[in-house]
PDB file of N, CA and C in Angstrom:
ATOM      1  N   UNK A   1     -42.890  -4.061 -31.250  1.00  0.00           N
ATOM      2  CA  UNK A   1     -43.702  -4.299 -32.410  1.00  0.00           C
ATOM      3  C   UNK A   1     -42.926  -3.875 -33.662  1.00  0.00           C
ATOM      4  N   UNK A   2     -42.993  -4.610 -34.873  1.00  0.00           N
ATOM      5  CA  UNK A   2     -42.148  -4.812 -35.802  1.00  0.00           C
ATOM      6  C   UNK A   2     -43.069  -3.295 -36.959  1.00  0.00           C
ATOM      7  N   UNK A   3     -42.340  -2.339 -37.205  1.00  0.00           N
ATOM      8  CA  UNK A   3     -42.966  -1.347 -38.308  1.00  0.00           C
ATOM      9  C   UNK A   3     -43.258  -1.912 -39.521  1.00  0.00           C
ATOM     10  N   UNK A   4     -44.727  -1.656 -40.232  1.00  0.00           N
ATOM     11  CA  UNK A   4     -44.846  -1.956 -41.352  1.00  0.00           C
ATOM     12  C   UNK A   4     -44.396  -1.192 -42.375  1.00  0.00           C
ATOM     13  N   UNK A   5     -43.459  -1.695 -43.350  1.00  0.00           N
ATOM     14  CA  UNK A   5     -43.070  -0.828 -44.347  1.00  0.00           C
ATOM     15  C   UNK A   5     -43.904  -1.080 -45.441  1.00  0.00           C
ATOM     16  N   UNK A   6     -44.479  -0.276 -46.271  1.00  0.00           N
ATOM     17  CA  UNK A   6     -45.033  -0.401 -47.603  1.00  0.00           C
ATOM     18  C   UNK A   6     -44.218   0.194 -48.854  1.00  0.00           C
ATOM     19  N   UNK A   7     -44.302  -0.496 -49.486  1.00  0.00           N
ATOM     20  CA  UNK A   7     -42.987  -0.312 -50.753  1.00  0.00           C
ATOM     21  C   UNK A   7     -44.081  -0.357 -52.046  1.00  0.00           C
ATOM     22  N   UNK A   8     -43.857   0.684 -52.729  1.00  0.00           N
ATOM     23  CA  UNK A   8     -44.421   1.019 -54.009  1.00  0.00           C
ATOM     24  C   UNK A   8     -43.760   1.136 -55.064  1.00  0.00           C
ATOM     25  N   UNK A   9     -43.199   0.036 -55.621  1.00  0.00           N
ATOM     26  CA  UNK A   9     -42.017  -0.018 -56.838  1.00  0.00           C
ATOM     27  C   UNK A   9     -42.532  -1.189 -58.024  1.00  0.00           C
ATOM     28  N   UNK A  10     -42.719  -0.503 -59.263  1.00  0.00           N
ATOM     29  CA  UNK A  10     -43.033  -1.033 -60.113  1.00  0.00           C
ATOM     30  C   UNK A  10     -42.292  -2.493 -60.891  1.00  0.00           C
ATOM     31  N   UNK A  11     -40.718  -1.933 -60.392  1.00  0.00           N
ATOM     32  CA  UNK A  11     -39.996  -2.954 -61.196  1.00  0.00           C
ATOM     33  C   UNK A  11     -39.503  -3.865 -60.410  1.00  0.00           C
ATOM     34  N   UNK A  12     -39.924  -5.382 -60.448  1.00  0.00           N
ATOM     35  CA  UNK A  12     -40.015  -6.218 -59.533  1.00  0.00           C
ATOM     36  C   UNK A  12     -38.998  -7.030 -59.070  1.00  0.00           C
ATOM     37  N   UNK A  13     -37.689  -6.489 -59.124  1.00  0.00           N
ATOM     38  CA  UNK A  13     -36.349  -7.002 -59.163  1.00  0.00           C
ATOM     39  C   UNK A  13     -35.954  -6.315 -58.166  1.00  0.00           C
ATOM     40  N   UNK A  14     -36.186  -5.063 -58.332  1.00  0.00           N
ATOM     41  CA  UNK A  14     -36.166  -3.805 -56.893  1.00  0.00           C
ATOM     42  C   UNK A  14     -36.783  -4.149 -55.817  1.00  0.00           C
ATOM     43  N   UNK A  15     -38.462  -3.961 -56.092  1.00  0.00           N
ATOM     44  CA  UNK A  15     -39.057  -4.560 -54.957  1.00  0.00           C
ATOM     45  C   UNK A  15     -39.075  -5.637 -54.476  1.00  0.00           C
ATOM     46  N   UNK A  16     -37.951  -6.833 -55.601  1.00  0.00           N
ATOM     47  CA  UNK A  16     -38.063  -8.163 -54.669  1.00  0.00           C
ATOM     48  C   UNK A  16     -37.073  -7.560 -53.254  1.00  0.00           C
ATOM     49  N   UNK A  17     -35.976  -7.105 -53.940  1.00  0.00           N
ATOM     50  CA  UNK A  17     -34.518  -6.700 -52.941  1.00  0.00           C
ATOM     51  C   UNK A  17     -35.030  -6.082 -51.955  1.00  0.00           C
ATOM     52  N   UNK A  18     -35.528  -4.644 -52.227  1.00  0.00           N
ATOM     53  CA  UNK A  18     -35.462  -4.128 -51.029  1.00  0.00           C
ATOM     54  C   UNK A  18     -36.846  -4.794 -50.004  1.00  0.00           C
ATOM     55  N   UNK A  19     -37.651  -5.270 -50.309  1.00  0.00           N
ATOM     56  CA  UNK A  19     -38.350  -6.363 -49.607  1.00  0.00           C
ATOM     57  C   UNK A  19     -37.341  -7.646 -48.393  1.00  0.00           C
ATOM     58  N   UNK A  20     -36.898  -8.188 -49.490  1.00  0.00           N
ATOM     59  CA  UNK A  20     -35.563  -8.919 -48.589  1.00  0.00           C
ATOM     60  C   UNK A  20     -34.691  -8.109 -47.577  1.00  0.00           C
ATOM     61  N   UNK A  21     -34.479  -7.054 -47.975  1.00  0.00           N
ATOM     62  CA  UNK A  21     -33.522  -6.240 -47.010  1.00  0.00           C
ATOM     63  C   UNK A  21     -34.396  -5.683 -46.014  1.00  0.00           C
ATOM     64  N   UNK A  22     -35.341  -5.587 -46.064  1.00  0.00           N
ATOM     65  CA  UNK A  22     -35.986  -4.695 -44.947  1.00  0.00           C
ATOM     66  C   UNK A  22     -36.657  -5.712 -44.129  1.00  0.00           C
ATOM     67  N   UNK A  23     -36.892  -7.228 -44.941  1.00  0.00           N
ATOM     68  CA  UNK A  23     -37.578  -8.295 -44.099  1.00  0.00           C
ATOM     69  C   UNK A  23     -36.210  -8.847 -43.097  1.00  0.00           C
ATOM     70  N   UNK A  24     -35.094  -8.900 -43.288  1.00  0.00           N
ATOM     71  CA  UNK A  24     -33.877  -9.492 -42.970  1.00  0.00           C
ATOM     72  C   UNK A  24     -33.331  -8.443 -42.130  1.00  0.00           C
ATOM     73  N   UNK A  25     -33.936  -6.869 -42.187  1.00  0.00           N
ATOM     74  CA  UNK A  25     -34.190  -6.096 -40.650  1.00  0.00           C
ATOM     75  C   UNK A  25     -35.246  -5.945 -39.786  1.00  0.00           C
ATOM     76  N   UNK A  26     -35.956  -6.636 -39.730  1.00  0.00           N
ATOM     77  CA  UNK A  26     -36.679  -7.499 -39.084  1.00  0.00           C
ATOM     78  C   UNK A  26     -38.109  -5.775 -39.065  1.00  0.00           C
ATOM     79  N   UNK A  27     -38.180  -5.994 -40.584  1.00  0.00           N
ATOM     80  CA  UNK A  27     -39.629  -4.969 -40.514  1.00  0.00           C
ATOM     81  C   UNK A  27     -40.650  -6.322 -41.068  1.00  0.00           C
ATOM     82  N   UNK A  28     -41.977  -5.367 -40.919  1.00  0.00           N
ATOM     83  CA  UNK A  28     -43.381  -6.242 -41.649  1.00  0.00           C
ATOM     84  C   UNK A  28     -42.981  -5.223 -42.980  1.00  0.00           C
ATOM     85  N   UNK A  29     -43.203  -5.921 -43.938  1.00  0.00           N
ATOM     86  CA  UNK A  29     -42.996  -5.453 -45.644  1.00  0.00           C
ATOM     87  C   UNK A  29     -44.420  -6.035 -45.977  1.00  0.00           C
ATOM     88  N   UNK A  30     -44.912  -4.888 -46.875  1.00  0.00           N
ATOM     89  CA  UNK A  30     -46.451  -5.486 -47.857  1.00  0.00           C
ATOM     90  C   UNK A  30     -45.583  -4.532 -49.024  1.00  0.00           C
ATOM     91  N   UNK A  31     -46.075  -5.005 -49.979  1.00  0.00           N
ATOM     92  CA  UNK A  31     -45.795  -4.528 -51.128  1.00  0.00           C
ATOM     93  C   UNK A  31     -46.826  -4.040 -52.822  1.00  0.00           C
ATOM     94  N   UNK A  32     -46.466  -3.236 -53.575  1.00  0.00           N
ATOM     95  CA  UNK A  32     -47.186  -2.698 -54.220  1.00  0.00           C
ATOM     96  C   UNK A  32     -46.369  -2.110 -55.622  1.00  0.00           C
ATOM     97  N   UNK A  33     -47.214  -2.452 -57.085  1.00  0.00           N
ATOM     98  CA  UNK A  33     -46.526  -1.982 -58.147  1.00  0.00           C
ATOM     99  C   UNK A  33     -46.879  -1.025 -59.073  1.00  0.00           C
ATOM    100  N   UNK A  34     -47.825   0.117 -58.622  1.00  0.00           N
ATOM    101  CA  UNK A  34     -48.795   0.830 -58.787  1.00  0.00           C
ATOM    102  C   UNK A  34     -49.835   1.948 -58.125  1.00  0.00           C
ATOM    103  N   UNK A  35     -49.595   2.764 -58.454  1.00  0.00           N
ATOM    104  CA  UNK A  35     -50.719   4.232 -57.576  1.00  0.00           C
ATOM    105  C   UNK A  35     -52.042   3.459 -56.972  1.00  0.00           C
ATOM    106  N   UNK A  36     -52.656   2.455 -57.561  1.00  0.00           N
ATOM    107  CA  UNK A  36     -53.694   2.214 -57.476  1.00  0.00           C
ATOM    108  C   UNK A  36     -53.077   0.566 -55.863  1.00  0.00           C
ATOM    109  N   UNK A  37     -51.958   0.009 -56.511  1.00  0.00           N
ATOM    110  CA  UNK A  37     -51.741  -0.530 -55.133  1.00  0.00           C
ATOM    111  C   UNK A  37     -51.785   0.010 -54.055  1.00  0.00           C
ATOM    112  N   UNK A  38     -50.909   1.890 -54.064  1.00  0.00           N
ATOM    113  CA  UNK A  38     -50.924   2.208 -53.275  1.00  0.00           C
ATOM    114  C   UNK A  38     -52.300   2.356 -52.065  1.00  0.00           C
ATOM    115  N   UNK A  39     -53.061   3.354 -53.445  1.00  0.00           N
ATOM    116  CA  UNK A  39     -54.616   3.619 -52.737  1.00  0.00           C
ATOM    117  C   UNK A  39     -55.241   2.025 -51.826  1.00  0.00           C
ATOM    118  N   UNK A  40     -55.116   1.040 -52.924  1.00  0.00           N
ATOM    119  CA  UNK A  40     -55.358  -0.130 -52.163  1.00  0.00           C
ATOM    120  C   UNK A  40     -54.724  -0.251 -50.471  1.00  0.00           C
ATOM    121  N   UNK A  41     -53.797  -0.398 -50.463  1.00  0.00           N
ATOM    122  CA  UNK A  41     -53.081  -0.877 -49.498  1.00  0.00           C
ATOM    123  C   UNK A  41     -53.241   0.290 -47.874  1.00  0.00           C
ATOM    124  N   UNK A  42     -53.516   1.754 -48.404  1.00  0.00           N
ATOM    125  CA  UNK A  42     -54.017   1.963 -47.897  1.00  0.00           C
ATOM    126  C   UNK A  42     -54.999   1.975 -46.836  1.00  0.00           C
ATOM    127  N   UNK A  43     -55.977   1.740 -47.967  1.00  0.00           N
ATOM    128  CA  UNK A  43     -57.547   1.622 -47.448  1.00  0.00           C
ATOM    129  C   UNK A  43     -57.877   0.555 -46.601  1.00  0.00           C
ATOM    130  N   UNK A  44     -56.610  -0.718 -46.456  1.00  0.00           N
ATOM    131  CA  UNK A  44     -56.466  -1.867 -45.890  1.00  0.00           C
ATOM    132  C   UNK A  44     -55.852  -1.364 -44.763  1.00  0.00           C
ATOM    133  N   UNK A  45     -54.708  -1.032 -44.457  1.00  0.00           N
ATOM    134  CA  UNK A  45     -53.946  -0.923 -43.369  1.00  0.00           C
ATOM    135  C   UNK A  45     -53.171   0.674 -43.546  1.00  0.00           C
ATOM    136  N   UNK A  46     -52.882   1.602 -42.570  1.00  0.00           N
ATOM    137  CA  UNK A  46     -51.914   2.806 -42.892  1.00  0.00           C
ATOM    138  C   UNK A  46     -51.132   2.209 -42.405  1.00  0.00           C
ATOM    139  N   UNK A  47     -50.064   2.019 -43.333  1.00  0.00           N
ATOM    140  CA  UNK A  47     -48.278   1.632 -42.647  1.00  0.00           C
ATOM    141  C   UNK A  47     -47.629   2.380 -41.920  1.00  0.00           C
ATOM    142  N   UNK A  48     -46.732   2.127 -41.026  1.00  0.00           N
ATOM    143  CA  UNK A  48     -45.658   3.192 -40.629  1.00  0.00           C
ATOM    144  C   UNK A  48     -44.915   3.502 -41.406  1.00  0.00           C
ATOM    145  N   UNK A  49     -43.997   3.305 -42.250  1.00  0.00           N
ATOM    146  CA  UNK A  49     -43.627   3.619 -43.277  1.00  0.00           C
ATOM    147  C   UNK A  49     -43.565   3.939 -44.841  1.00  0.00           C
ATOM    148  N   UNK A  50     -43.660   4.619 -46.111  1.00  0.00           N
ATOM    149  CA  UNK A  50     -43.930   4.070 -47.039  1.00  0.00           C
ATOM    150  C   UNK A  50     -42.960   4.539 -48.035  1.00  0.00           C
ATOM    151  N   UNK A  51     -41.745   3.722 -48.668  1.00  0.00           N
ATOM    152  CA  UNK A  51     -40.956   3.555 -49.562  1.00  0.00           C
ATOM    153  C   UNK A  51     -41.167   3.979 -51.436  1.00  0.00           C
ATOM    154  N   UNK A  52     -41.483   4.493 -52.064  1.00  0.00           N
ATOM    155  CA  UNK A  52     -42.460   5.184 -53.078  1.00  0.00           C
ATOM    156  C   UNK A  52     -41.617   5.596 -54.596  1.00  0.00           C
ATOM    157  N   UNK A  53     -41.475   4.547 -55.511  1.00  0.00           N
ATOM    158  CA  UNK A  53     -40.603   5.294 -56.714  1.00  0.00           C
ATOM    159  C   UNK A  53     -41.572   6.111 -57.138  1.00  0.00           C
ATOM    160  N   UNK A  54     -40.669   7.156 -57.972  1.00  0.00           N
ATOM    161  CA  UNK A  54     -40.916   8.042 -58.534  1.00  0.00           C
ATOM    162  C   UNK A  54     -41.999   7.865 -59.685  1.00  0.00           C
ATOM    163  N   UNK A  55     -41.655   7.014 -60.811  1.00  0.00           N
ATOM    164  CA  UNK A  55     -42.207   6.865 -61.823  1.00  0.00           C
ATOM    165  C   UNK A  55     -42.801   5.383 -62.201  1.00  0.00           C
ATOM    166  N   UNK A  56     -44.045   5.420 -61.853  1.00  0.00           N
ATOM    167  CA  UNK A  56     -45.051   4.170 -61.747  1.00  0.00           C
ATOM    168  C   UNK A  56     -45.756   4.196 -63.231  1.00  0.00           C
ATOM    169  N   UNK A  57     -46.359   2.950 -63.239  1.00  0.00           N
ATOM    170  CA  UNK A  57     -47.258   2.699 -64.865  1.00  0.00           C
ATOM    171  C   UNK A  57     -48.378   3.845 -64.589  1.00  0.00           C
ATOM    172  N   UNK A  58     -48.997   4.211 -63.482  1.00  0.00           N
ATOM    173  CA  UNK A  58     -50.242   4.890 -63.594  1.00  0.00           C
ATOM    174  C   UNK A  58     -50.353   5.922 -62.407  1.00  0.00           C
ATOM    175  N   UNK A  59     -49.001   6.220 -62.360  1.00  0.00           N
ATOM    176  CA  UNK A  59     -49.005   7.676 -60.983  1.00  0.00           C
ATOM    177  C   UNK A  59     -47.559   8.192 -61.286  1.00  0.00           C
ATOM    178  N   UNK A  60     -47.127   8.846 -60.545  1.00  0.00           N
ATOM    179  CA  UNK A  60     -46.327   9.991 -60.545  1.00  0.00           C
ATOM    180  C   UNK A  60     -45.861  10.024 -58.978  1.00  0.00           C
ATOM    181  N   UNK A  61     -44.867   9.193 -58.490  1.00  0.00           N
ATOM    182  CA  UNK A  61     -44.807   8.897 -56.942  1.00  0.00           C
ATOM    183  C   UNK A  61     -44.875  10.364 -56.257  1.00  0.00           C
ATOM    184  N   UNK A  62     -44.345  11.484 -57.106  1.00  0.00           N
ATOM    185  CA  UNK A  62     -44.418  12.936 -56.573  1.00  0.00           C
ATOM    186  C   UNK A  62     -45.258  13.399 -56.050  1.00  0.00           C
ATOM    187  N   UNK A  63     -46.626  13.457 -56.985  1.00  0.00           N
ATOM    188  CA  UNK A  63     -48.005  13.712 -57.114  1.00  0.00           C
ATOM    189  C   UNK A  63     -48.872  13.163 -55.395  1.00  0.00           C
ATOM    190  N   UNK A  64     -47.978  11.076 -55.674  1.00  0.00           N
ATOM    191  CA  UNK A  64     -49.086  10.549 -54.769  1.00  0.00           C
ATOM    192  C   UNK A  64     -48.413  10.962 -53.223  1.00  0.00           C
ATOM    193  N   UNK A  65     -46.943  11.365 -53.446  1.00  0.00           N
ATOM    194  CA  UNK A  65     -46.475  11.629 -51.794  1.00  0.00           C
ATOM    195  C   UNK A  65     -47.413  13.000 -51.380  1.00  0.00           C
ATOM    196  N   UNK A  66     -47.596  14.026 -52.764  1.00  0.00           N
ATOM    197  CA  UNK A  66     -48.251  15.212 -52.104  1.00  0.00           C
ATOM    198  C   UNK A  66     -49.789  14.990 -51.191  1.00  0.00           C
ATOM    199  N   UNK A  67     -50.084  13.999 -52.515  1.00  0.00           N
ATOM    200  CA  UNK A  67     -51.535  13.554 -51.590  1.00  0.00           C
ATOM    201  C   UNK A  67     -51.804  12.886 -50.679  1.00  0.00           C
ATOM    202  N   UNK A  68     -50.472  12.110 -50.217  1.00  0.00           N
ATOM    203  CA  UNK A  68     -50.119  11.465 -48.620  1.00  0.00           C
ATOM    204  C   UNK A  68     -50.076  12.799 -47.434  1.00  0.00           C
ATOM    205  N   UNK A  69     -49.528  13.316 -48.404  1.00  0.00           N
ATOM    206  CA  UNK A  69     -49.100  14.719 -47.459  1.00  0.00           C
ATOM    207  C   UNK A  69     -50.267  15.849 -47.017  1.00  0.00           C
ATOM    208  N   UNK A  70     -51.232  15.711 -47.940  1.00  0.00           N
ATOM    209  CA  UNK A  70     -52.516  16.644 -48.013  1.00  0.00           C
ATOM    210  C   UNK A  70     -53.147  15.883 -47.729  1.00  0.00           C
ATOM    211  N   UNK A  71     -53.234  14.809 -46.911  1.00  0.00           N
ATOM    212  CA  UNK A  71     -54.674  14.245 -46.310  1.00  0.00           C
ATOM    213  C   UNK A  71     -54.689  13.629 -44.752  1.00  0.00           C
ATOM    214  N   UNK A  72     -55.374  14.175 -44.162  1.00  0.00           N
ATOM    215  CA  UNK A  72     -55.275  14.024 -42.627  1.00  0.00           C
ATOM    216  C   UNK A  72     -55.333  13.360 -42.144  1.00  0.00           C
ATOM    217  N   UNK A  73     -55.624  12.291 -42.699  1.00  0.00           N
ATOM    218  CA  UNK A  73     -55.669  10.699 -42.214  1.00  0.00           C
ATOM    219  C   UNK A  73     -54.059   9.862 -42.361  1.00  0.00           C
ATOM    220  N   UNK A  74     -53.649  10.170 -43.805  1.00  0.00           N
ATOM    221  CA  UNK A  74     -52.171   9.704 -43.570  1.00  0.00           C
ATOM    222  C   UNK A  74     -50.918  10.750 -44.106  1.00  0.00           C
ATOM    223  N   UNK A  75     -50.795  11.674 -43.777  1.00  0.00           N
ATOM    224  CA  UNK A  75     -49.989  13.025 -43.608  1.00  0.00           C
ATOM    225  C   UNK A  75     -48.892  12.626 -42.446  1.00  0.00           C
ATOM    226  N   UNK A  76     -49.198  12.324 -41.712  1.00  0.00           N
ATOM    227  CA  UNK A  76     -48.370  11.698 -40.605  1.00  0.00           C
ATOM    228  C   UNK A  76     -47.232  10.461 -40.699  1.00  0.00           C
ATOM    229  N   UNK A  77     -47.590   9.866 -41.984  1.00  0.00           N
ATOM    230  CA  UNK A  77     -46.451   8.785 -42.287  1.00  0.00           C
ATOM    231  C   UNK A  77     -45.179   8.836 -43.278  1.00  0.00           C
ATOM    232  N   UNK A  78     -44.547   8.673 -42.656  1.00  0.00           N
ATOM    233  CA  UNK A  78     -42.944   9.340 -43.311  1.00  0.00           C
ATOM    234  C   UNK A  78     -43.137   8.709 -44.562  1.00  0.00           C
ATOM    235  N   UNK A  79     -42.742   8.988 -46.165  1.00  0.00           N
ATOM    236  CA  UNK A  79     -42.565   8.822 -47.358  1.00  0.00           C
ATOM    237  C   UNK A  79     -41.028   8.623 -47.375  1.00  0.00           C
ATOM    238  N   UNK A  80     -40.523   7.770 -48.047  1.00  0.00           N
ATOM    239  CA  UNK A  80     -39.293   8.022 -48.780  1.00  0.00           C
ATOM    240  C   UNK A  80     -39.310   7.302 -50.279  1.00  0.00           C
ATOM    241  N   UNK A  81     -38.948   8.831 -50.889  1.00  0.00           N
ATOM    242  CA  UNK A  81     -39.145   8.374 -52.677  1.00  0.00           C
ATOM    243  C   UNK A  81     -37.524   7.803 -53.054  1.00  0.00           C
ATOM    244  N   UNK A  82     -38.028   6.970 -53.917  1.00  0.00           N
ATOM    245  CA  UNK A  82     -36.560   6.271 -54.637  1.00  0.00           C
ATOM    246  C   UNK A  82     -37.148   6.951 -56.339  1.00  0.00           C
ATOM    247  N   UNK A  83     -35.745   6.687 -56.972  1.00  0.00           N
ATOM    248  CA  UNK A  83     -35.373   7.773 -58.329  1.00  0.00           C
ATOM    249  C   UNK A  83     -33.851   7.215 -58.691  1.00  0.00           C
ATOM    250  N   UNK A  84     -34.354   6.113 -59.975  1.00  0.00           N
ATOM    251  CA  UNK A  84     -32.958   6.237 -60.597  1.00  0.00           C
ATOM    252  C   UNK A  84     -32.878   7.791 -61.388  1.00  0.00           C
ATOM    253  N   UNK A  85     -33.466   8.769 -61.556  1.00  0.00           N
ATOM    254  CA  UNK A  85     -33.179  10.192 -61.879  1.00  0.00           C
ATOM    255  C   UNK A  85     -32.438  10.987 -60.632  1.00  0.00           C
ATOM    256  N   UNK A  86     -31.756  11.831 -60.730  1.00  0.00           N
ATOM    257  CA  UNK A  86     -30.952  12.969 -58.956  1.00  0.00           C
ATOM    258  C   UNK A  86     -32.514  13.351 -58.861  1.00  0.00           C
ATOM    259  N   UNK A  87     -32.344  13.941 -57.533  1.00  0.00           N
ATOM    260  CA  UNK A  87     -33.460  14.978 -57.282  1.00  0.00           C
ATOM    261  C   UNK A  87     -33.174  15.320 -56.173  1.00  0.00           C
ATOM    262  N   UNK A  88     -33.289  16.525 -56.759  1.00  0.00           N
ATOM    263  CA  UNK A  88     -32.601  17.572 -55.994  1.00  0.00           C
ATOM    264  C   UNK A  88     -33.208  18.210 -54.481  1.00  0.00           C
ATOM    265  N   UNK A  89     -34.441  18.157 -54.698  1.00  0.00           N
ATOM    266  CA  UNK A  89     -35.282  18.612 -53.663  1.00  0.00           C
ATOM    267  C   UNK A  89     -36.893  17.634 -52.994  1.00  0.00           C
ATOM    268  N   UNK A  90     -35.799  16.966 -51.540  1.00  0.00           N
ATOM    269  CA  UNK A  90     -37.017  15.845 -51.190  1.00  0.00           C
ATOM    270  C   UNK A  90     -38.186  16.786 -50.730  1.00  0.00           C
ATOM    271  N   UNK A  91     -37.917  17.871 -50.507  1.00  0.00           N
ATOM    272  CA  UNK A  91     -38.897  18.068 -50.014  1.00  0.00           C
ATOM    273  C   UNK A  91     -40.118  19.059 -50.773  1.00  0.00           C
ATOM    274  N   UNK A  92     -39.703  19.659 -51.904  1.00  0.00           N
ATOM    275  CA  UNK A  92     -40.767  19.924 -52.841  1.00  0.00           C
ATOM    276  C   UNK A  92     -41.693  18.250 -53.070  1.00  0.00           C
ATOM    277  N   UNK A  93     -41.582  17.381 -52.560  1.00  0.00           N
ATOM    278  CA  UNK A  93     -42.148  16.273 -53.289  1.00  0.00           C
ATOM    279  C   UNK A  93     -42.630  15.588 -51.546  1.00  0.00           C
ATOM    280  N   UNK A  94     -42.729  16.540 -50.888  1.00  0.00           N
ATOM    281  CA  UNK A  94     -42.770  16.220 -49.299  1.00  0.00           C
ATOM    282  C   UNK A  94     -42.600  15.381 -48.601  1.00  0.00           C
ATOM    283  N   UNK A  95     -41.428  14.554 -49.215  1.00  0.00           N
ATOM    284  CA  UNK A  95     -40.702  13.156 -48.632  1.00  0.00           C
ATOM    285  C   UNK A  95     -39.757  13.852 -47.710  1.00  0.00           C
ATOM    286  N   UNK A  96     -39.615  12.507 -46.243  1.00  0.00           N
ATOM    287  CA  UNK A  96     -39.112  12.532 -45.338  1.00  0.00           C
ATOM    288  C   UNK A  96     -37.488  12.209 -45.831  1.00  0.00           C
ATOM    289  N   UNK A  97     -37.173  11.756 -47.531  1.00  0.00           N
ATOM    290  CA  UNK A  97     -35.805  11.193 -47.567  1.00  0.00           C
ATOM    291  C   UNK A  97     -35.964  10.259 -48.779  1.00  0.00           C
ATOM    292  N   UNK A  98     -34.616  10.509 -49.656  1.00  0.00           N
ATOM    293  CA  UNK A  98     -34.643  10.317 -50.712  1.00  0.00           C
ATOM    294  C   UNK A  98     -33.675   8.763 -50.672  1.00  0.00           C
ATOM    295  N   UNK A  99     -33.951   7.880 -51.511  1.00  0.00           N
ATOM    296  CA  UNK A  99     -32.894   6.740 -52.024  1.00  0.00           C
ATOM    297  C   UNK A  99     -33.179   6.849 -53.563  1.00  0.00           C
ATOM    298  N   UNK A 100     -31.788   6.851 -53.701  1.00  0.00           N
ATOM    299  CA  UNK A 100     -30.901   7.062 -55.470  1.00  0.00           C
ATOM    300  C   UNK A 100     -30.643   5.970 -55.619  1.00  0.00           C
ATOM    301  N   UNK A 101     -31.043   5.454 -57.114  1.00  0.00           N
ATOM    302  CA  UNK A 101     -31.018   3.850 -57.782  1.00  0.00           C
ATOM    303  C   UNK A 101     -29.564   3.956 -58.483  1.00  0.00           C
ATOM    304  N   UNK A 102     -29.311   3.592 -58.771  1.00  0.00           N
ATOM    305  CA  UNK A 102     -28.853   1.915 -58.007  1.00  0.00           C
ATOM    306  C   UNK A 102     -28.558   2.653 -56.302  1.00  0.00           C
ATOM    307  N   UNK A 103     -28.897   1.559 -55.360  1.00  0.00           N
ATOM    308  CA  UNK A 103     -28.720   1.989 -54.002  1.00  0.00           C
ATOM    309  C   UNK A 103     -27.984   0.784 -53.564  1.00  0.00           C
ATOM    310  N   UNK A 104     -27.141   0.823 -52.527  1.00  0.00           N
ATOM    311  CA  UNK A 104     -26.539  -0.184 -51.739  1.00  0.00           C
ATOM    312  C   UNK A 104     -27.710  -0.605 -50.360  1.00  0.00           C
ATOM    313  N   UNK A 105     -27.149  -2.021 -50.109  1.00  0.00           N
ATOM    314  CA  UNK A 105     -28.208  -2.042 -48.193  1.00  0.00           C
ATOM    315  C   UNK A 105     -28.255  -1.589 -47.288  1.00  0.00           C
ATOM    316  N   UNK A 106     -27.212  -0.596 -46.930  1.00  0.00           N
ATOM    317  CA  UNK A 106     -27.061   0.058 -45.954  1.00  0.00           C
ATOM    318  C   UNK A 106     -27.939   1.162 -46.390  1.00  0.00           C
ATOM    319  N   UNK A 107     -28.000   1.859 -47.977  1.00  0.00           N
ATOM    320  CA  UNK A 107     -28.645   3.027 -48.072  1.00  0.00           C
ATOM    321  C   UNK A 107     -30.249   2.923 -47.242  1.00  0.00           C
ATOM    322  N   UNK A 108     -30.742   1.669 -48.144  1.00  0.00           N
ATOM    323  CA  UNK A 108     -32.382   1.134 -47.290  1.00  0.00           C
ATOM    324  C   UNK A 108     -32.616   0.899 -46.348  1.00  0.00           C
ATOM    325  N   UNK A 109     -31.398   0.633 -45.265  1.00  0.00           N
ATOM    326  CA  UNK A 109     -32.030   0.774 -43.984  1.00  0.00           C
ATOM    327  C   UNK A 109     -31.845   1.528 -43.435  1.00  0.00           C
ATOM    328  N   UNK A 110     -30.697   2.864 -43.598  1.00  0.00           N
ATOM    329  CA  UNK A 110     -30.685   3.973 -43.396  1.00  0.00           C
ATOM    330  C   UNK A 110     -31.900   4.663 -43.296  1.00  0.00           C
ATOM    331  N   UNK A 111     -31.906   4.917 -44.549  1.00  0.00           N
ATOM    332  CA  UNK A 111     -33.103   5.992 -44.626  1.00  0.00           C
ATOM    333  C   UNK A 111     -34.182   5.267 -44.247  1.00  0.00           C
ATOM    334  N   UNK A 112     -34.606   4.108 -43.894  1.00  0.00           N
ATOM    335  CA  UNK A 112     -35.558   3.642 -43.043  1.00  0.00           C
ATOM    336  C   UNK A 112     -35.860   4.225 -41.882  1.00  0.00           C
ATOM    337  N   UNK A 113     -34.566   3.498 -41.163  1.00  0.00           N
ATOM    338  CA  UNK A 113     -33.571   4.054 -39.672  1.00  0.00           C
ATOM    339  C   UNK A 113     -34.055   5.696 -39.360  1.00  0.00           C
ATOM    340  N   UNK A 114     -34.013   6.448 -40.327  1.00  0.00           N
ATOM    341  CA  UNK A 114     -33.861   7.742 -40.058  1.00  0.00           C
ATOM    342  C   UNK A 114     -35.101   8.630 -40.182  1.00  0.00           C
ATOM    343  N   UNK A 115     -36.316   7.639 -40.699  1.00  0.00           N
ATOM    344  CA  UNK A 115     -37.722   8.138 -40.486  1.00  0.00           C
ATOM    345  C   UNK A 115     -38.598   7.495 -39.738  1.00  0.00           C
ATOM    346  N   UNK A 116     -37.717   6.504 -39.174  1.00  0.00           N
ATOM    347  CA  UNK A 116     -38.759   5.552 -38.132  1.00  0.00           C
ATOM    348  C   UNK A 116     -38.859   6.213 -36.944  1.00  0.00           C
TER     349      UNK A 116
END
């Protein structure tokens, strides 16, 4: 069975790519450009995975990984935040694994690879 990745990236040039790259490794991709996609997408399906920039029009990807992380229903699904900013510490922000913008294809399926 093919993992669903959910990708939460505002800027739609990103999320077209890494959409393509993760569909062309043969994951299920849904996608989202907004805190409030996220909550959406949610409430529809919990993904196995969820891909999460940092800085959205109406969230704080930090904020929403903590509250992935503080809720018992989806606490269990690996996060990985992307950040054209460094950051230094994935895990104050309780991500399973960080991708740094600009990223290459190998980086995205790596760190896929490595929380699946």
């Amino acid at each position: 069975m093919k993992k669903d990745v959910l990708i939460i990236e505002d800027d739609d040039d990103i999320r077209y790519l890494i959409e393509y790259i993760l569909k062309g490794a043969l994951y299920e991709v849904r996608t989202g450009s907004s805190a409030k996609d996220l909550n959406d997408a949610l409430a529809a399906k919990l993904p196995d995975i969820i891909i999460l920039d940092i800085m959205l029009p109406d969230g704080n990807g930090i904020d929403l990984c903590k509250m992935i992380k503080g809720n018992g229903l989806t606490n269990h699904i690996p996060v990985i935040i992307m950040s054209a900013y460094q950051f230094s510490n994935v895990e104050e922000a309780c991500a399973e694994a960080f991708i740094n913008k600009p990223f290459g294809i190998h980086e995205v399926i790596t760190a896929v690879k490595q929380v699946s």
